[in-house]
N, C-alpha and C. Protein backbone atom coordinates (compact mmCIF):
# COMPACT_ATOMS: atom_id res chain seq x y z
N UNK A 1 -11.85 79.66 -23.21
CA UNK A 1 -10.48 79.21 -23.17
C UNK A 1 -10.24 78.32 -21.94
N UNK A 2 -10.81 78.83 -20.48
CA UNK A 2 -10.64 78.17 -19.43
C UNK A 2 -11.18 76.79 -19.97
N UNK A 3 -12.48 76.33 -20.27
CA UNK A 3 -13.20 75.04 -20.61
C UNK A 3 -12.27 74.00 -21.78
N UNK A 4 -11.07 74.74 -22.38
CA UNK A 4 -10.79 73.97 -23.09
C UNK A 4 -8.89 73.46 -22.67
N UNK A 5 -8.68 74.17 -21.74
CA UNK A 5 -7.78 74.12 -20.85
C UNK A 5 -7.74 72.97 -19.97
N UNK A 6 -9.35 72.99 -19.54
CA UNK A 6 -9.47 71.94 -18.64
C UNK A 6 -9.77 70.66 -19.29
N UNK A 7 -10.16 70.59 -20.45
CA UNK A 7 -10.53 69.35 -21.71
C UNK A 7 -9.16 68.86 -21.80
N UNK A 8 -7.95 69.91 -22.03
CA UNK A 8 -6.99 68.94 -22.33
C UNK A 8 -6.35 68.44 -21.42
N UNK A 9 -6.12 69.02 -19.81
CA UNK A 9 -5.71 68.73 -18.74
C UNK A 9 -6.25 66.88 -18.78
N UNK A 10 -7.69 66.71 -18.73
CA UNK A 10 -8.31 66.02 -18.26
C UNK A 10 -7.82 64.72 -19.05
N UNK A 11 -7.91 64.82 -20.73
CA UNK A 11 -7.54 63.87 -21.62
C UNK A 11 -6.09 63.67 -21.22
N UNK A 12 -5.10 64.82 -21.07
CA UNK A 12 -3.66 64.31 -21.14
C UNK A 12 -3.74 63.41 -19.64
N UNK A 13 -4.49 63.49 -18.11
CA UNK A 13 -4.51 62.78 -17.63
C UNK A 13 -5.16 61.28 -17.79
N UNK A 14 -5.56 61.30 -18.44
CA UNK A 14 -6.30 59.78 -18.64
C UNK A 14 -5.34 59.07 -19.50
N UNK A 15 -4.15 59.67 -20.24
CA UNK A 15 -3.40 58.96 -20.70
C UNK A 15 -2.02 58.66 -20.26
N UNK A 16 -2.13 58.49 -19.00
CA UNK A 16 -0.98 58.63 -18.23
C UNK A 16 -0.93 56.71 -17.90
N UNK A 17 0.49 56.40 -17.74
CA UNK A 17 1.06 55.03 -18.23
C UNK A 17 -0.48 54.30 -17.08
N UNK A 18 -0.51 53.21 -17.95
CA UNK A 18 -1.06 52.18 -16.93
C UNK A 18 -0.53 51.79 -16.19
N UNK A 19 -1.60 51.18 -14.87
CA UNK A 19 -0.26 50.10 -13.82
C UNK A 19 0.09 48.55 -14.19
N UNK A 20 1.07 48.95 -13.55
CA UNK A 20 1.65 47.73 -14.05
C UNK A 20 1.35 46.24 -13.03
N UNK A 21 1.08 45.32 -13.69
CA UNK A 21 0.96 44.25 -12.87
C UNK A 21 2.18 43.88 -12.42
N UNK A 22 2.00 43.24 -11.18
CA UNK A 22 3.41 42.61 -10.42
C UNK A 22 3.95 41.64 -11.39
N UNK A 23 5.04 41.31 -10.94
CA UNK A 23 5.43 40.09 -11.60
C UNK A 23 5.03 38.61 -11.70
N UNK A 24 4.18 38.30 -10.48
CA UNK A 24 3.52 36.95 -10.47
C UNK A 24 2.44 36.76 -11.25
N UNK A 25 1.65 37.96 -11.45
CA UNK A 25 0.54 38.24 -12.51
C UNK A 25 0.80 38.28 -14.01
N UNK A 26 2.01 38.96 -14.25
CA UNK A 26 2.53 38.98 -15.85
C UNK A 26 3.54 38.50 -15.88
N UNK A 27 4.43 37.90 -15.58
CA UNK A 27 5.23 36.72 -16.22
C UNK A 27 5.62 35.24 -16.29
N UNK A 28 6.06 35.01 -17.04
CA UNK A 28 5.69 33.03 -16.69
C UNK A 28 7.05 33.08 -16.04
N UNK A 29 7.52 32.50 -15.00
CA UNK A 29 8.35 31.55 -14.85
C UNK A 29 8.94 30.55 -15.19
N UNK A 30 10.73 29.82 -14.89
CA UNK A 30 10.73 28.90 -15.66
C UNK A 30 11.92 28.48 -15.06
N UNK A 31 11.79 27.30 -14.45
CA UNK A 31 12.43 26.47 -13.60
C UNK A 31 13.49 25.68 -14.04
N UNK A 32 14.81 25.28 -14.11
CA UNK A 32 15.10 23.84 -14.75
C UNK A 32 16.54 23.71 -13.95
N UNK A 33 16.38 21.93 -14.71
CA UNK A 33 17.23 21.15 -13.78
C UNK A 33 18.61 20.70 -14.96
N UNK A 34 20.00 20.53 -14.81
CA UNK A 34 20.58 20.07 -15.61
C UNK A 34 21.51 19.12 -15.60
N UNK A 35 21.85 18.07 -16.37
CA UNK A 35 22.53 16.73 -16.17
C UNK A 35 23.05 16.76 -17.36
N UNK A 36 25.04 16.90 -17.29
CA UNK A 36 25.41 16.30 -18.45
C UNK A 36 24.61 17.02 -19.86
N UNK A 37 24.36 16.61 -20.69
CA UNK A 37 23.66 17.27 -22.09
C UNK A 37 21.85 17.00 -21.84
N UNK A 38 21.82 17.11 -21.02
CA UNK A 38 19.90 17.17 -20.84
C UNK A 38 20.02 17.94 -19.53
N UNK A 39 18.45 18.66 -20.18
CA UNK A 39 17.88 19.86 -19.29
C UNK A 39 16.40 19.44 -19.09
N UNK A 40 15.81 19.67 -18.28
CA UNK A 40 14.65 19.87 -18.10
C UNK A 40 13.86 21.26 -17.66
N UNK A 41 12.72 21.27 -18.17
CA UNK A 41 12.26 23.21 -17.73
C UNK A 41 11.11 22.60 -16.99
N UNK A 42 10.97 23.51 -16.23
CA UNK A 42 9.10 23.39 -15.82
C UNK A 42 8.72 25.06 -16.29
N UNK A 43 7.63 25.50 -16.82
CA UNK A 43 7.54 26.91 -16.77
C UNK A 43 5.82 27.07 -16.83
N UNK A 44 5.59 27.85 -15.76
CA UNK A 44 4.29 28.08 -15.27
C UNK A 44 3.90 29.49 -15.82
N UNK A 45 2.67 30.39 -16.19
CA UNK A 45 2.63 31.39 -16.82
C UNK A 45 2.83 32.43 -15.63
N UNK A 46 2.55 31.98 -14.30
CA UNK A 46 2.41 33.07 -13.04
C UNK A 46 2.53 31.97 -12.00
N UNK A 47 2.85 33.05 -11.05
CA UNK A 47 2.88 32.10 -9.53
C UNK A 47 1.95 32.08 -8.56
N UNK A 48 0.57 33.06 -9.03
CA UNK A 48 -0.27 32.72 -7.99
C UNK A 48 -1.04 32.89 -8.96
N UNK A 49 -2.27 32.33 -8.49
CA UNK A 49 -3.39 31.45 -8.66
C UNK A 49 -4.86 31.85 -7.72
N UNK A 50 -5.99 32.02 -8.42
CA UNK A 50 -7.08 31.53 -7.05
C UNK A 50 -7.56 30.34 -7.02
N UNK A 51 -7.87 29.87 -5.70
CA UNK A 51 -8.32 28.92 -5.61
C UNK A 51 -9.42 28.03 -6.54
N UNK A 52 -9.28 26.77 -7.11
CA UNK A 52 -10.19 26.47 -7.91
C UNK A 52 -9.78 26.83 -9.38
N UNK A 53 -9.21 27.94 -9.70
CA UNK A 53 -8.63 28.20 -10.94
C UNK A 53 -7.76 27.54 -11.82
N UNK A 54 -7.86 27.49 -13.17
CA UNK A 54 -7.16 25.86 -13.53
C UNK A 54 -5.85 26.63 -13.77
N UNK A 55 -4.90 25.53 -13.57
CA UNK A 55 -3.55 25.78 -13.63
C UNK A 55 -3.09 25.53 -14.89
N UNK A 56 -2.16 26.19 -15.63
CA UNK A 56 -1.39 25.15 -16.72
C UNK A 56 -0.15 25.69 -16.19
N UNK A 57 0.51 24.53 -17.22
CA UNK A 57 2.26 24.51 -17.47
C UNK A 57 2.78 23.83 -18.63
N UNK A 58 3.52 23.89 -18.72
CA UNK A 58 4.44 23.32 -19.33
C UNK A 58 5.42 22.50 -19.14
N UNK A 59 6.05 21.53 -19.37
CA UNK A 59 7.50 20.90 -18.80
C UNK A 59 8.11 20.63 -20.32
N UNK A 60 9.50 20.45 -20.25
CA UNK A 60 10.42 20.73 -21.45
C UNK A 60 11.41 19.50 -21.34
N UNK A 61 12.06 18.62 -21.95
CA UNK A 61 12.85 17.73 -21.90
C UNK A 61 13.76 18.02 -22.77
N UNK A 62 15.22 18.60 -23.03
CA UNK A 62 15.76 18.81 -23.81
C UNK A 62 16.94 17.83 -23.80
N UNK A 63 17.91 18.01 -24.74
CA UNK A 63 19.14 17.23 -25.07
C UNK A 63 19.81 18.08 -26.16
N UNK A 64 21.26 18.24 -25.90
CA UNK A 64 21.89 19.35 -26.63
C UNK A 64 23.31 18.72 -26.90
N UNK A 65 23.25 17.46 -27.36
CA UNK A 65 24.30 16.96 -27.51
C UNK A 65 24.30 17.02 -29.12
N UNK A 66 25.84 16.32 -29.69
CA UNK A 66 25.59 16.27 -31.36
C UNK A 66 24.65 15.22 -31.24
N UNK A 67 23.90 15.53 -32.70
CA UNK A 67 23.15 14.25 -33.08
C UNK A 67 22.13 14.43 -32.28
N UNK A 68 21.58 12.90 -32.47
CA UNK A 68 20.08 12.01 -31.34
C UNK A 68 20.96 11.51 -30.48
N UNK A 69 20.03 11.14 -29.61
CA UNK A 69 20.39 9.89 -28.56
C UNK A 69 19.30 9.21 -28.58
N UNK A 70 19.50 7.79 -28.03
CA UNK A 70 18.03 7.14 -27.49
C UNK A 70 18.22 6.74 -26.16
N UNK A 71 16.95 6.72 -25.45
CA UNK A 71 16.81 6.22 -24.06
C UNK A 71 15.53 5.53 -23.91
N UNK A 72 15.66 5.24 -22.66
CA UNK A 72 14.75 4.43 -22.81
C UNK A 72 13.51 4.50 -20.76
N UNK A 73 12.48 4.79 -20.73
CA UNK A 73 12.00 5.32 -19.57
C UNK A 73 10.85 4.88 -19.86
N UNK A 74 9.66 4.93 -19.00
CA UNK A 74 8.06 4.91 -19.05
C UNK A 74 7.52 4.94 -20.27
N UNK A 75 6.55 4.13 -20.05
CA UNK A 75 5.52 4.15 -21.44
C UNK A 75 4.43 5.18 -20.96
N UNK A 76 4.58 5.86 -20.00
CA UNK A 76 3.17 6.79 -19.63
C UNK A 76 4.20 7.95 -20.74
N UNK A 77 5.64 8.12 -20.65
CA UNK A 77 6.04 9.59 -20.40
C UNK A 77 7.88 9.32 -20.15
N UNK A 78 8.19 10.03 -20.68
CA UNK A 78 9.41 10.44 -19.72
C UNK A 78 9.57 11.87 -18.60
N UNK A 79 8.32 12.40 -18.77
CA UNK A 79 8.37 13.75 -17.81
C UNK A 79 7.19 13.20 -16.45
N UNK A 80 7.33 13.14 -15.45
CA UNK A 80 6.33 12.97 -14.75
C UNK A 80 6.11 14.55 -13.60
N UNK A 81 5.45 14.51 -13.19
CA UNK A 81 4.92 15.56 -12.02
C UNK A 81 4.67 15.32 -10.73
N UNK A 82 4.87 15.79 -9.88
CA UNK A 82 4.30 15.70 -8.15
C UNK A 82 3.93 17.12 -7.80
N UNK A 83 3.42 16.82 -6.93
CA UNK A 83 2.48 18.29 -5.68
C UNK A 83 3.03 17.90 -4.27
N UNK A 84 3.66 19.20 -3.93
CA UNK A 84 3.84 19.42 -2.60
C UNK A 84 3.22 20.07 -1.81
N UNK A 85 2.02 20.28 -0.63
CA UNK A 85 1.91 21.01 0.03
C UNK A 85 2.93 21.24 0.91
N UNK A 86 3.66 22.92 0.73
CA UNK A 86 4.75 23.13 1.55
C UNK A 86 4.17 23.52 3.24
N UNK A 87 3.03 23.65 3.34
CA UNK A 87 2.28 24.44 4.67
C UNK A 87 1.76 22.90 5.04
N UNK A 88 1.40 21.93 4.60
CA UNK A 88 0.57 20.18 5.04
C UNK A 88 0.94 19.35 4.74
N UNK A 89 -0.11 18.37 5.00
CA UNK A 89 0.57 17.14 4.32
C UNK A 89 -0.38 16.36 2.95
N UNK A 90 -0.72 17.43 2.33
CA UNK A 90 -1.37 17.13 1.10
C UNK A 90 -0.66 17.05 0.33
N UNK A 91 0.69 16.13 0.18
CA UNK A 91 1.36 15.80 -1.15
C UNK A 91 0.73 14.98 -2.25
N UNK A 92 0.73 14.56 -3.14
CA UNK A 92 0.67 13.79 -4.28
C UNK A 92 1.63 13.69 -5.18
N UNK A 93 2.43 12.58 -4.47
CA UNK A 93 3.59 12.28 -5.92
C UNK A 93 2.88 11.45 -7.25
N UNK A 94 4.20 12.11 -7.90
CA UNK A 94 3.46 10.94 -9.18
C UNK A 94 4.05 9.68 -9.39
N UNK A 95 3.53 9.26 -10.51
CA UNK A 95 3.73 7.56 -10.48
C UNK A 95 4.51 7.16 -12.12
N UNK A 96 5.28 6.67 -12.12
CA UNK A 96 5.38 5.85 -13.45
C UNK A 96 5.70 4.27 -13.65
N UNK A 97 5.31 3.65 -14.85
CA UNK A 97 5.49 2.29 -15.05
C UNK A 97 7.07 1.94 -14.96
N UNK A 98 7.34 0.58 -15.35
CA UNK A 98 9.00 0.78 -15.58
C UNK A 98 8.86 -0.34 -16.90
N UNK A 99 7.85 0.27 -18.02
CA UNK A 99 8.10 -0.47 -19.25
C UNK A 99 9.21 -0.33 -20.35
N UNK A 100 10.24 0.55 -20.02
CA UNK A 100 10.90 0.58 -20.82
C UNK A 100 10.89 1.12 -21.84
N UNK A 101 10.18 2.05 -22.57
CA UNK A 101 10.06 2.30 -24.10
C UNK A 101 11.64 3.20 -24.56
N UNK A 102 11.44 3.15 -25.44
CA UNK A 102 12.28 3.81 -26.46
C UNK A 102 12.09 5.21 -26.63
N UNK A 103 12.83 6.31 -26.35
CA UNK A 103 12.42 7.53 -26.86
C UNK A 103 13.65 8.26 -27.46
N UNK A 104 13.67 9.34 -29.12
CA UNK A 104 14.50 9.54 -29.42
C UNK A 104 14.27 11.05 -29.14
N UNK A 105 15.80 11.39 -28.49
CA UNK A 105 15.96 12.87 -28.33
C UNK A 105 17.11 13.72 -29.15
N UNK A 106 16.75 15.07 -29.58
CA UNK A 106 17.85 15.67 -30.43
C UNK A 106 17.57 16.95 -30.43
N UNK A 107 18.67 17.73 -30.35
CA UNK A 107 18.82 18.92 -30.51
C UNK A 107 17.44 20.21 -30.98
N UNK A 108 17.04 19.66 -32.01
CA UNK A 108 16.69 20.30 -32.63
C UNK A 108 15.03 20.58 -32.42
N UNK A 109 14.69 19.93 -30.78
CA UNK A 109 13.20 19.74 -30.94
C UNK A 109 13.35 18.73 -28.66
N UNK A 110 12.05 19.39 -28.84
CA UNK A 110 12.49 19.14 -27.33
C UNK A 110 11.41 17.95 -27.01
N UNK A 111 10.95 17.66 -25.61
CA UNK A 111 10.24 16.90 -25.70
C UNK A 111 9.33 17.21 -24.53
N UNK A 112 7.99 17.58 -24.90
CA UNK A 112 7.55 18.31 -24.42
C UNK A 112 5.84 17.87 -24.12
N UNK A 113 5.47 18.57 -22.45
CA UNK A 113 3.60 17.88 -22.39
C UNK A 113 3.19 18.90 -21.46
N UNK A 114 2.31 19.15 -21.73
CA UNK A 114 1.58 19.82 -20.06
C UNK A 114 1.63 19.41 -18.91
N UNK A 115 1.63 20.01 -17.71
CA UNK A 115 1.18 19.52 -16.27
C UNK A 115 -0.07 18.25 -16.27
N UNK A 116 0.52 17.53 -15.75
CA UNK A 116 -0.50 15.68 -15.85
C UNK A 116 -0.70 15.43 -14.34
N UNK A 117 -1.69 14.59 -14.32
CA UNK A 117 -1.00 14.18 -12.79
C UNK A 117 -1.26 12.16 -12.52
N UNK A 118 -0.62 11.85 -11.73
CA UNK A 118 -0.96 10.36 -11.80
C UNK A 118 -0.38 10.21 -10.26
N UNK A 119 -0.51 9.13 -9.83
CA UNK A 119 -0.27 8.43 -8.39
C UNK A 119 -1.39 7.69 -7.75
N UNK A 120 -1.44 7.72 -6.63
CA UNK A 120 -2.64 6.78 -6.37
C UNK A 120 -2.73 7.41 -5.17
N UNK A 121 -4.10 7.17 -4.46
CA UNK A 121 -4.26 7.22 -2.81
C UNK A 121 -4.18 6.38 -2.01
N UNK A 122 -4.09 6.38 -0.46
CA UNK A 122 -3.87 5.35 0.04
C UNK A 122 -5.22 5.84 1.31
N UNK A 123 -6.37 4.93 1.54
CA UNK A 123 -7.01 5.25 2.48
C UNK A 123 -6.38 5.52 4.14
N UNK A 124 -5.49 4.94 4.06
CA UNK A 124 -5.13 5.02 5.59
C UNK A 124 -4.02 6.40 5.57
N UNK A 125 -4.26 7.65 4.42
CA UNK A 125 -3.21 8.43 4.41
C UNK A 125 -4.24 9.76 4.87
N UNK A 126 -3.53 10.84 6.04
CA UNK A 126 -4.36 11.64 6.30
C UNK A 126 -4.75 12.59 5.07
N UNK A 127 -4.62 12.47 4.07
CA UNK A 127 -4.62 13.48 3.08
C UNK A 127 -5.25 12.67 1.60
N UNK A 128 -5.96 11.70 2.17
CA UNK A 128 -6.67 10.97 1.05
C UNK A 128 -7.60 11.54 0.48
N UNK A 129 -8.28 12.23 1.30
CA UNK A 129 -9.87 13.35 0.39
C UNK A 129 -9.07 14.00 -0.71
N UNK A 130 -8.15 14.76 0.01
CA UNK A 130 -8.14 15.72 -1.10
C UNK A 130 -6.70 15.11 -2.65
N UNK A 131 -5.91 13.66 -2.06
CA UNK A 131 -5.64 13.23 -2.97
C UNK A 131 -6.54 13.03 -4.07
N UNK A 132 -7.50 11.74 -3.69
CA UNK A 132 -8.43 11.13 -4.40
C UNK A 132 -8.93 11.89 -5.14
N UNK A 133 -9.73 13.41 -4.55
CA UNK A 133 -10.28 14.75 -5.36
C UNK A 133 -9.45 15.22 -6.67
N UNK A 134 -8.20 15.39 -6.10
CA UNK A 134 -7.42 16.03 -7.24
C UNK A 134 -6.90 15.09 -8.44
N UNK A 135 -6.61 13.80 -7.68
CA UNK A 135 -6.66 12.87 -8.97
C UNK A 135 -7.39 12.85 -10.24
N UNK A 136 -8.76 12.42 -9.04
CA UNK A 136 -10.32 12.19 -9.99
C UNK A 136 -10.72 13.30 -11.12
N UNK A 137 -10.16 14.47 -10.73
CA UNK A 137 -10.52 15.80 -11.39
C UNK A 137 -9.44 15.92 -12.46
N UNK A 138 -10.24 16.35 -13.69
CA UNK A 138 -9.86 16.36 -14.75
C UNK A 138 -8.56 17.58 -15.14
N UNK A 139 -9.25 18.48 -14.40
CA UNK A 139 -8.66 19.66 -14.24
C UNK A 139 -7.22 20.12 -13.36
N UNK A 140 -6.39 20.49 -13.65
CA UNK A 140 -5.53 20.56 -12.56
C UNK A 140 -5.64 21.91 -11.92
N UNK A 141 -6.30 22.21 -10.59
CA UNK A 141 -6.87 22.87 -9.91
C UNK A 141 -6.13 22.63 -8.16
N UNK A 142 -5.99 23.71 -7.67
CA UNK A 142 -5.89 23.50 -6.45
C UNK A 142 -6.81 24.21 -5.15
N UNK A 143 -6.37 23.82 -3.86
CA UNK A 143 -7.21 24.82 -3.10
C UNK A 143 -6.05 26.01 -2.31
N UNK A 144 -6.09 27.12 -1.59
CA UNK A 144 -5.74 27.65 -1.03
C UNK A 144 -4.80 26.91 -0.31
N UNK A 145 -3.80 27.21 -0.45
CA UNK A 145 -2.52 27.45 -0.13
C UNK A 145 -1.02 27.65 -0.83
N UNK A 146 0.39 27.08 0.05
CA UNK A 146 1.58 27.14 -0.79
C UNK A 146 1.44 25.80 -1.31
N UNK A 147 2.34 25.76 -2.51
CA UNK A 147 2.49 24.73 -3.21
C UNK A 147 3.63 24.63 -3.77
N UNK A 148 4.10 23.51 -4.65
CA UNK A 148 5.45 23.17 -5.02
C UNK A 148 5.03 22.41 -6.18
N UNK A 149 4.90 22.72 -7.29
CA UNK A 149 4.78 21.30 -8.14
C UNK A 149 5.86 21.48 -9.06
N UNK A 150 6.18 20.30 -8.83
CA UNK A 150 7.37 19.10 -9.55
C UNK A 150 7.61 18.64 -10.70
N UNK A 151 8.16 18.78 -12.02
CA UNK A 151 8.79 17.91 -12.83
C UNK A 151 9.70 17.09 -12.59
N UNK A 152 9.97 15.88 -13.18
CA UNK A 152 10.79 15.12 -12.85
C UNK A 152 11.32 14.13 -14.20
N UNK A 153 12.32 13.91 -14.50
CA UNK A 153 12.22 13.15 -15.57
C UNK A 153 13.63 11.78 -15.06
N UNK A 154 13.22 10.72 -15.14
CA UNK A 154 14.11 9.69 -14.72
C UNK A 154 14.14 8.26 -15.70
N UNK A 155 15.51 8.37 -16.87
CA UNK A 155 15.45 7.45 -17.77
C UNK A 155 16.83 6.80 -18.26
N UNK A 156 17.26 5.45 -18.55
CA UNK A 156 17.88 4.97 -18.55
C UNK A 156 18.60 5.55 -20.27
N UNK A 157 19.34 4.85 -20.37
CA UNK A 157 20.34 4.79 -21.91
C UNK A 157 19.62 4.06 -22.52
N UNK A 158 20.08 3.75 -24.23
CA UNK A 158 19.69 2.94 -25.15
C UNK A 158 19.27 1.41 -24.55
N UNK A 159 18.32 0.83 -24.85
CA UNK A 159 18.21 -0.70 -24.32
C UNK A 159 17.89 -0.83 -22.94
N UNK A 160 17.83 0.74 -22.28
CA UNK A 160 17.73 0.25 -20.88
C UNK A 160 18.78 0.07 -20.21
N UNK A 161 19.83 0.37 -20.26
CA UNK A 161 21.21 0.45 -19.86
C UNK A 161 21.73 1.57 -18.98
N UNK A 162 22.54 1.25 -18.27
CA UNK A 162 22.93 1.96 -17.62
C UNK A 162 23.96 3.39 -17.94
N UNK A 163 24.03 4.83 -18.10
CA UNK A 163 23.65 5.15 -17.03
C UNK A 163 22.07 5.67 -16.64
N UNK A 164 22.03 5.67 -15.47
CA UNK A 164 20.28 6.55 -15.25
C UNK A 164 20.40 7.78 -14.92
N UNK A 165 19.49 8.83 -15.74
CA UNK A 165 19.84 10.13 -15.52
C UNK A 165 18.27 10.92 -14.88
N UNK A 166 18.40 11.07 -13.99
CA UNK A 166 17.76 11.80 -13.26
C UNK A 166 17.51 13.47 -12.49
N UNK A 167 16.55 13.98 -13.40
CA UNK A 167 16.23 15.48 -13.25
C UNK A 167 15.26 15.96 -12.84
N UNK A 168 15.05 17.06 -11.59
CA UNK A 168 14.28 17.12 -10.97
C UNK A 168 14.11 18.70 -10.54
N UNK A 169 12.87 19.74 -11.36
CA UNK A 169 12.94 21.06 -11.04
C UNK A 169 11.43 21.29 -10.71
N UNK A 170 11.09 22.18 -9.74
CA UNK A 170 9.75 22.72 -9.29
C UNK A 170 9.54 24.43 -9.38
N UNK A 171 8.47 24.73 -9.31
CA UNK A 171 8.20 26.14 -9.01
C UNK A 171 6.93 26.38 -8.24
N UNK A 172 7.57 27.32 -6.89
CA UNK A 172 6.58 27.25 -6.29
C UNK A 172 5.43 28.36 -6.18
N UNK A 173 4.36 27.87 -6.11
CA UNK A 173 3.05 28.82 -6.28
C UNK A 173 2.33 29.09 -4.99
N UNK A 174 1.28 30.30 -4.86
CA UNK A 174 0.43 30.54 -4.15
C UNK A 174 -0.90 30.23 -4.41
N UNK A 175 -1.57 29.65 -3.88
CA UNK A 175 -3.11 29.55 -4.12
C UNK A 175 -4.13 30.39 -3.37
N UNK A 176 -4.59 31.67 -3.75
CA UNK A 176 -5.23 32.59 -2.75
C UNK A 176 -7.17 32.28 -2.75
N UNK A 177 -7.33 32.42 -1.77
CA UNK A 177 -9.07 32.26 -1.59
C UNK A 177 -9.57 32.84 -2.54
């Protein structure tokens, strides 16, 4: 009787709740900026990271007006991205054209891309290695430290017209060794 006393002790302990991960480990985050009838999201799955580990995200372009609208912004994109090192001076903003395209937005459907990155380096900038690196790399990866990365979305009216609406949300992450 004792041996089977201790069988169930042992099983009912092994089924005792799991732990729970923190919150930076199990939940995504989700950032956004708002103007008038457009929103923008950034939403990352967690906020820390190890070093070298690839990052994703998401960014969201919405419009919640009746109907479509059209506007008109970059032929790369209307969502662009930047990196802040909040601890250095390893920033990397991003870059866009000013070709103008056409893009139609509506309610019913958002407009939407992964974390990208674009900009350029400048040799005479103290933080060119590790620009140039993170550019060149396919992957969006960082090294150890704080960080800030950026959505941004900045686009004119129909034809290119005025007004310009400009939205701008980040979430910031840890990068651990």
């Amino acid at each position: 009787m004792r041996i089977l006393v201790t069988a169930l002790a042992l099983v009912l302990i092994s089924c005792g709740p799991a732990p729970r991960p923190s919150p930076s480990e199990a939940e995504a985050v989700v950032a956004f900026d708002e103007q008038g009838q457009f929103r923008l999201e950034l939403e990352l799955p967690k906020t820390t990271f190890a070093a070298g580990e690839p990052i994703t995200g998401v960014a969201r372009l919405q419009f919640a007006g009746p109907g479509g609208i059209e506007v008109a912004g970059s032929g790369g994109g209307l969502i662009g991205f930047s990196l802040i090192d909040v601890d250095g001076p390893r920033d990397v903003g991003g870059a866009q054209d000013a070709s103008c395209t056409a893009y139609g937005l509506d309610p019913q459907s958002s407009l939407t891309t992964g974390l990208t990155k674009s900009g350029g380096f400048d040799p005479n900038n103290p933080a060119y290695d590790f620009a140039e690196a993170f550019l060149k790399d396919p992957v969006y990866r960082l090294p150890a430290g704080t960080w800030e990365i950026q959505a941004w979305s900045t686009f004119l009216g129909k034809g290119c017209e005025l007004p310009e609406t400009k939205l701008s949300t980040s979430v910031r992450i840890v990068v651990t060794d």
